[in-house]
Protein backbone atom coordinates (compact mmCIF):
# COMPACT_ATOMS: atom_id res chain seq x y z
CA UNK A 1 -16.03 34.33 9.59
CA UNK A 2 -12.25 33.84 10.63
CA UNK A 3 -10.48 30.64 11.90
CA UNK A 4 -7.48 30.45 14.51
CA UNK A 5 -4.51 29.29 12.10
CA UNK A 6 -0.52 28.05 12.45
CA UNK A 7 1.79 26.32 10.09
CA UNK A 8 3.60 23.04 11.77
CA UNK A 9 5.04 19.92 11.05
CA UNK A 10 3.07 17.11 11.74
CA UNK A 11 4.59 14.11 13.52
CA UNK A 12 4.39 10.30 12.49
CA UNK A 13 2.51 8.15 14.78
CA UNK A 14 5.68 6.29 16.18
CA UNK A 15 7.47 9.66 17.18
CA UNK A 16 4.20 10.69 18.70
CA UNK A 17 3.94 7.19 20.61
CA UNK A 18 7.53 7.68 21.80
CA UNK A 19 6.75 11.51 22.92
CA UNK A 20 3.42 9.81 25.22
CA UNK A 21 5.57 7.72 26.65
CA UNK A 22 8.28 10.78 27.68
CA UNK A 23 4.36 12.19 29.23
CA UNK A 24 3.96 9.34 30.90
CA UNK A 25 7.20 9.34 32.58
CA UNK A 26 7.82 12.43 33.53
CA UNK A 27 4.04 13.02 35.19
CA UNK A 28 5.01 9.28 36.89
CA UNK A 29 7.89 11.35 38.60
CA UNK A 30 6.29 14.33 39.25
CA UNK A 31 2.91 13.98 41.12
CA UNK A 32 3.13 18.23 40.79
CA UNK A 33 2.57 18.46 37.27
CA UNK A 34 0.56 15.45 36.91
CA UNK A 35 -2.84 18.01 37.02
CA UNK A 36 -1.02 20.30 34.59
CA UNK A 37 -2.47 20.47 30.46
CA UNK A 38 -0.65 17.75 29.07
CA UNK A 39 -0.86 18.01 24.73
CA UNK A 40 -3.00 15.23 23.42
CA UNK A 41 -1.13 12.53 21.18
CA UNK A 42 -2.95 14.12 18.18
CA UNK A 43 -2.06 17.30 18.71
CA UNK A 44 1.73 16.57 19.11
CA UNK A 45 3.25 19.23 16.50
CA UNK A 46 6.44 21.38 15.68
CA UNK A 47 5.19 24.91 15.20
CA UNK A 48 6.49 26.66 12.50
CA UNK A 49 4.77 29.47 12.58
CA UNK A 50 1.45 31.18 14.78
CA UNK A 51 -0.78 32.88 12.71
CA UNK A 52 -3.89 33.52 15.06
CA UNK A 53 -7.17 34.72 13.90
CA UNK A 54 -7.64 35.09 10.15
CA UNK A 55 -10.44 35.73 7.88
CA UNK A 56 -11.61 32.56 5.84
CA UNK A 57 -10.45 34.51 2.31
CA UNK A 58 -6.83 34.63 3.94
CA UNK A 59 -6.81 31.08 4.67
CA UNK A 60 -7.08 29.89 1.20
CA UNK A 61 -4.36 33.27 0.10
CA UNK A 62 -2.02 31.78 3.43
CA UNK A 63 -1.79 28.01 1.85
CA UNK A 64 -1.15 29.64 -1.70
CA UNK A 65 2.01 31.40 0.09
CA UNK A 66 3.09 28.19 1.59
CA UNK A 67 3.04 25.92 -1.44
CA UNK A 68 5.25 28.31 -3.71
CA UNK A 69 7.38 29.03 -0.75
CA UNK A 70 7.62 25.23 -0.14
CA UNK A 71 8.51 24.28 -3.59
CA UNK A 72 11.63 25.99 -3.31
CA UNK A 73 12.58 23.84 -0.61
CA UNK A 74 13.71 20.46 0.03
CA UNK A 75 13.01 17.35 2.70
CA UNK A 76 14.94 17.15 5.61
CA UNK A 77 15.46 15.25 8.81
CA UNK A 78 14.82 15.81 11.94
CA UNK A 79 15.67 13.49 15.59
CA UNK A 80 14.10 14.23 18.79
CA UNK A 81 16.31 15.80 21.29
CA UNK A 82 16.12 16.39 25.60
CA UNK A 83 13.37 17.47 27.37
CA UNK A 84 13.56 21.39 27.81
CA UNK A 85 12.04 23.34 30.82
CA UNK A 86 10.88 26.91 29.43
CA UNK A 87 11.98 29.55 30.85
CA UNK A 88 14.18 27.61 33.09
CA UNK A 89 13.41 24.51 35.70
CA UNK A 90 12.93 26.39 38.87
CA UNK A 91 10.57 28.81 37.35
CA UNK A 92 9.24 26.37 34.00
CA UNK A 93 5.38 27.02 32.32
CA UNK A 94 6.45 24.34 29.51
CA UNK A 95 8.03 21.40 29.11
CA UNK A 96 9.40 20.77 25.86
CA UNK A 97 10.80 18.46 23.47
CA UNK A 98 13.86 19.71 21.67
CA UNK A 99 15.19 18.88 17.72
CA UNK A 100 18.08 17.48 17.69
CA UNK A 101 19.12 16.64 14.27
CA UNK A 102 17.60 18.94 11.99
CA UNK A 103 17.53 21.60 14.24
CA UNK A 104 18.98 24.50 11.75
CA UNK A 105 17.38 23.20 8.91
CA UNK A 106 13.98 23.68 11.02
CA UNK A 107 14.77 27.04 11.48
CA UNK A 108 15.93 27.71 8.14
CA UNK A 109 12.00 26.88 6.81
CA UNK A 110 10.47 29.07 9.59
CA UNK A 111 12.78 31.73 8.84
CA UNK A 112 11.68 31.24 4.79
CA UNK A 113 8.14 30.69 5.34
CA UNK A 114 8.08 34.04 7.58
CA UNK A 115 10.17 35.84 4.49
CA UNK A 116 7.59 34.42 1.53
CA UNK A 117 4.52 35.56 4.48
CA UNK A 118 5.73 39.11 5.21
CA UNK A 119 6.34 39.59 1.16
CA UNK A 120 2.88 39.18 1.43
CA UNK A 121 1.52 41.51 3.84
CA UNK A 122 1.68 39.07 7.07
CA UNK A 123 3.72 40.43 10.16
CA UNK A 124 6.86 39.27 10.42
CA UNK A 125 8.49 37.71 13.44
CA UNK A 126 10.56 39.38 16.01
CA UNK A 127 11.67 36.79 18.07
CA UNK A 128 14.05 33.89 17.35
CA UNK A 129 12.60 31.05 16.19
CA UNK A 130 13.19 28.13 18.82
CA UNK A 131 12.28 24.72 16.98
CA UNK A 132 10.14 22.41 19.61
CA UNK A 133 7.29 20.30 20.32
CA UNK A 134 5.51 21.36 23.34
CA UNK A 135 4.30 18.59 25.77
CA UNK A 136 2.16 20.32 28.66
CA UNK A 137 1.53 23.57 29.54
CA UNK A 138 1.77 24.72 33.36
CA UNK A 139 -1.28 26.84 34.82
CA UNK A 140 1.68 28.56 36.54
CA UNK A 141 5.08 28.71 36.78
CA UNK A 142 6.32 25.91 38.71
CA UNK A 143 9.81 23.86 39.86
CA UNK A 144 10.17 21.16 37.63
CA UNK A 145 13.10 18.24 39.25
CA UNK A 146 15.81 17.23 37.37
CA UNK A 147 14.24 13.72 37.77
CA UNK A 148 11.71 14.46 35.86
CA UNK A 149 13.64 15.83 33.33
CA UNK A 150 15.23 12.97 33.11
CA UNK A 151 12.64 10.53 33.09
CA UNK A 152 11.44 12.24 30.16
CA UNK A 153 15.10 11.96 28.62
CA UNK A 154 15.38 8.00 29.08
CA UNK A 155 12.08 7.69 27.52
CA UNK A 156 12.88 9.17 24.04
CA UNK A 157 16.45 7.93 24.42
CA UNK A 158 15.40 3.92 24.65
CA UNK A 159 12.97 4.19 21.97
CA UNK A 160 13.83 2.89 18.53
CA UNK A 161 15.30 5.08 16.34
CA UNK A 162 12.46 4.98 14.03
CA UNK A 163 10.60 6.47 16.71
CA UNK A 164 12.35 9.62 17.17
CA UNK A 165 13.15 10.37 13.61
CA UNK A 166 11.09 11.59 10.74
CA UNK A 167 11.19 12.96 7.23
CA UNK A 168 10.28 16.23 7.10
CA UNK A 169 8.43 16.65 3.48
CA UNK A 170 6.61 19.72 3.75
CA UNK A 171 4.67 22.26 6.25
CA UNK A 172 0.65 21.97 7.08
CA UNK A 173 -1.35 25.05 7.76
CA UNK A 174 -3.61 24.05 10.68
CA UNK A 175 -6.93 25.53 11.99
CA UNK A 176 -7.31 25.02 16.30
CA UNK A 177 -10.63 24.98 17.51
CA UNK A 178 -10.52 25.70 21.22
CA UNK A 179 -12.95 23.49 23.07
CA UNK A 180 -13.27 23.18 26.89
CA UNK A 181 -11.54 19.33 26.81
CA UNK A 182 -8.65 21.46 24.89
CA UNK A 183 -7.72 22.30 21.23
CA UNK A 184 -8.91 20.47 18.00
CA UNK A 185 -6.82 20.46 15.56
CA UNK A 186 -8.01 20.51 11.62
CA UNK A 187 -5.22 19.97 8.59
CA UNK A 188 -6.42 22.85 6.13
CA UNK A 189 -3.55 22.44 3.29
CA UNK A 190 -0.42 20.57 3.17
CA UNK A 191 2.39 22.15 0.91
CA UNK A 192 4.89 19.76 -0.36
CA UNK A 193 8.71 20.54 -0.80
CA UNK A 194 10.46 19.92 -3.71
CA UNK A 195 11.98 16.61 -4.20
């Protein structure tokens, strides 16, 4: 039996509240992508790393790697940034939400977690690690108006700053169930940094 697997950062409640609300405004703007497959509040996540498929034995050998490859590590903080069309906003099949503060440190830990995971016989990445949180999915690539943008923008930008700032404390390897109302998402392991 295998399980579909990534390592991310989990986000509080109040910086997933204030990413809804960035939803909220930008499909308000944008009757286009209204339709389009917004990410659930509970699912709102930085990926660190995709894993994909993996044998149940590899799970439990995965969140062994990530807890002595986390204790060498320590807490840092990260602040929402703009909203990011990806690839670009005449063409965009995601919207994201960008790291502002913390942004190298972010990469830093994907760029050690993939290290401690190819030392142990995991593929390692070949493409730059872009930190993100990704807030809908287009069916196909579509113009996306810098109003929108924008409306997005003002909505993280007006929110407390409690509620676009977090703690970053350690990495959670995930399981995603893919159902037809979307993917559920299971915490299998959380692995602490050092202090």
């Amino acid at each position: 039996m295998s399980v579909r697997t990534f390592i991310g950062i989990g986000l509080p409640l109040l910086m997933r509240q204030t990413l809804v609300s960035a939803q909220q405004a930008m499909r308000d703007t944008s009757p286009a992508w209204r339709d389009e497959k917004w990410v659930a509040e509970e699912n709102l996540h930085v990926t660190v790393k995709f894993l994909g498929q993996l044998p149940n034995d590899l799970v439990t050998e995965v969140s062994n790697t990530l807890v002595t490859a986390a204790a060498t590590l320590g807490a840092f903080q990260i602040r929402l940034g703009t909203i990011l069309a990806v690839p670009r906003s005449h063409s965009a099949t995601m919207l994201w939400a960008g790291i502002e503060e913390g942004r190298d440190a972010t990469v830093d830990l994907a760029v050690a977690l993939d290290l401690a995971l190819a030392s142990a016989g995991f593929s390692a990445e070949t493409r730059p690690f872009r930190p993100h949180i990704t807030l809908v999915r287009a069916r196909s690539p579509r113009r996306v108006a810098f109003e929108t943008i924008d409306a997005g923008d003002r909505a993280i930008h007006v929110s407390d700053d409690r509620s676009k700032r977090m703690s970053v404390r350690g990495v959670t390897l995930f399981s995603s169930t893919l159902t037809p109302y979307g993917p559920v998402y299971e915490e299998r392991s959380f692995a602490p940094f050092a202090e």
